[in-house]
C-alpha atoms as a PDB file:
ATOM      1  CA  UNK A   1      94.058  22.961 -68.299  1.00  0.00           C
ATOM      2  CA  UNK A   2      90.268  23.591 -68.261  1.00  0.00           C
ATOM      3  CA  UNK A   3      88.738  20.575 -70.789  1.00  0.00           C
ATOM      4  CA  UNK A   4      85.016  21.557 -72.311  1.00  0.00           C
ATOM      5  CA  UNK A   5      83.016  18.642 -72.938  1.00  0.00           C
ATOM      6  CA  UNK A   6      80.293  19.504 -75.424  1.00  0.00           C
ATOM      7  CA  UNK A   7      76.998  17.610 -76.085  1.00  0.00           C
ATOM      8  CA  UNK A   8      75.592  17.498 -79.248  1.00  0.00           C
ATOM      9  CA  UNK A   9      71.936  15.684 -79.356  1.00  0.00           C
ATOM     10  CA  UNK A  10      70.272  14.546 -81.875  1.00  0.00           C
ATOM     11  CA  UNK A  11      66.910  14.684 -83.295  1.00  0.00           C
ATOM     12  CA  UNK A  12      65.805  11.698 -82.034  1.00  0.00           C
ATOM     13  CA  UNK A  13      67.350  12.043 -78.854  1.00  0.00           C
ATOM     14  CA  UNK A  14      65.051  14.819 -78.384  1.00  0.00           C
ATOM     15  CA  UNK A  15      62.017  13.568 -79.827  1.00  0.00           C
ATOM     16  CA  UNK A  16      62.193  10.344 -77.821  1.00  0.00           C
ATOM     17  CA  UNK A  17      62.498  12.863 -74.670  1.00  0.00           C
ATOM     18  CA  UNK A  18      59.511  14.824 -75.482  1.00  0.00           C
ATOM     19  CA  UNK A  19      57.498  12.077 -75.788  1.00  0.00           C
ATOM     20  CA  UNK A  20      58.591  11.156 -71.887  1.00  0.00           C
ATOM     21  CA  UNK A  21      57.476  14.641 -71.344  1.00  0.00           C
ATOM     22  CA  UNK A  22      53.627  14.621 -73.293  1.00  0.00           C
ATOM     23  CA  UNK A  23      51.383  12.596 -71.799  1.00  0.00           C
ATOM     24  CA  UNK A  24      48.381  11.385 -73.867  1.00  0.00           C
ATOM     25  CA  UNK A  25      45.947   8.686 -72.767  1.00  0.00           C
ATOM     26  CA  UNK A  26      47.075   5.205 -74.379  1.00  0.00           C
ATOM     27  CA  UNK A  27      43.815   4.404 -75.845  1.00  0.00           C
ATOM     28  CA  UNK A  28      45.230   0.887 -76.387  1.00  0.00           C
ATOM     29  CA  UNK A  29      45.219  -2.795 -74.936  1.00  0.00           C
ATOM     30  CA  UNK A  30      47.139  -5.444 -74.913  1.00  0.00           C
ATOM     31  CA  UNK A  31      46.049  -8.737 -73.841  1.00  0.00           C
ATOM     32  CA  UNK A  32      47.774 -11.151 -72.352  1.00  0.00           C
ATOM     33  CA  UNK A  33      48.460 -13.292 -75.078  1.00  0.00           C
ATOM     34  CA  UNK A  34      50.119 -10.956 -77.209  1.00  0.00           C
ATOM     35  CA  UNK A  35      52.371 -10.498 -74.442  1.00  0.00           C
ATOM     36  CA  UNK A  36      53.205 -14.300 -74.367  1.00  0.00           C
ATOM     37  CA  UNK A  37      54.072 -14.068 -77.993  1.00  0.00           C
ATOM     38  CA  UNK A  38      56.427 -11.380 -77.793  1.00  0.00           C
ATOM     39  CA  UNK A  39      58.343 -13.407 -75.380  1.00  0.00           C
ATOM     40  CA  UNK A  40      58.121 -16.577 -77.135  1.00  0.00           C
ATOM     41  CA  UNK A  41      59.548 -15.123 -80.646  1.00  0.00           C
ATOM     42  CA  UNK A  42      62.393 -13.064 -78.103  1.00  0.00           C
ATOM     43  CA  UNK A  43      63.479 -17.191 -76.391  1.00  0.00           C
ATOM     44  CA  UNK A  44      63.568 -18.616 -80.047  1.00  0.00           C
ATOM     45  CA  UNK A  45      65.508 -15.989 -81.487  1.00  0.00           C
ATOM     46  CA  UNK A  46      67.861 -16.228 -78.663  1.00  0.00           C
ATOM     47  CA  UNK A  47      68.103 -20.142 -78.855  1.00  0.00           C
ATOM     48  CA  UNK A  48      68.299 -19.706 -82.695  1.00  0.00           C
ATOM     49  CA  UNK A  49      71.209 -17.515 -82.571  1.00  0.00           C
ATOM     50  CA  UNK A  50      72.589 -19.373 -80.044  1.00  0.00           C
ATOM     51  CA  UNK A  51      72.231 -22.505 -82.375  1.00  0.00           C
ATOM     52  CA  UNK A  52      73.894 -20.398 -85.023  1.00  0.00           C
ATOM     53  CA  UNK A  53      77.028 -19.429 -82.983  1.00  0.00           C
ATOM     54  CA  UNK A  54      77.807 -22.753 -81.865  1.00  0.00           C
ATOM     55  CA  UNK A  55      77.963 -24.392 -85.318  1.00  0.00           C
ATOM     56  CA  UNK A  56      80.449 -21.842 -86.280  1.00  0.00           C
ATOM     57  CA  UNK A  57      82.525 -22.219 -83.690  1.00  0.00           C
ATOM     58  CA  UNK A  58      82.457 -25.971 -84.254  1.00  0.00           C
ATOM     59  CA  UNK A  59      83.219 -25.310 -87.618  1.00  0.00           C
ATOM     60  CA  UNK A  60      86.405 -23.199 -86.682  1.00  0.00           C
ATOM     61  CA  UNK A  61      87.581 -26.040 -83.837  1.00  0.00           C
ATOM     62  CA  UNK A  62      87.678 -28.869 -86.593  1.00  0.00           C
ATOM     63  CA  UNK A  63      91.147 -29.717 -87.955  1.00  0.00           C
ATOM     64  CA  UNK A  64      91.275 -28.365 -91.619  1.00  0.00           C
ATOM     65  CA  UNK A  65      91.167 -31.568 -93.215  1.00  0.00           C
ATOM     66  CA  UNK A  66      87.974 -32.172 -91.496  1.00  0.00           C
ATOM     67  CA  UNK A  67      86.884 -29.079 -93.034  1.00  0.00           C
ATOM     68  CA  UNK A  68      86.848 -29.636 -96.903  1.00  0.00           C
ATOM     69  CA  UNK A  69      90.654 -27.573 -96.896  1.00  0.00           C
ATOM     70  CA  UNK A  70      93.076 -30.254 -98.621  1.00  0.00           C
ATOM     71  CA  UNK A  71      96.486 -28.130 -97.917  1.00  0.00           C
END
């Protein structure tokens, strides 16, 4: 049994690979600050979501009287 595996890419697959393949100078600059601030909104959205997660789950681990349920 001889199994064909076909490959279908996309548009964007292939424009994000000829952009690998054209090189252009940058003609841009990014200082070292900017830098800093991209990693400082990436650690509070991770601590954020973080925050976020563990206030539902200590939603769902409360009995459901606890919870505002009165079954």
């Amino acid at each position: 049994m001889h199994i064909v595996i076909r490959r279908k890419f996309s548009p964007v697959l292939i424009a994000v690979l000829l952009l690998f393949f054209v090189e252009q100078h940058a003609r841009a600059y990014t200082d070292p600050g900017s830098g800093a601030l991209l990693w400082q909104i990436v650690a509070a959205g991770f601590v954020g979501v973080m925050f976020y997660i563990r206030k539902i789950l200590g939603w769902f681990r409360r009995k459901p009287q606890e919870r505002g349920h009165n079954d």
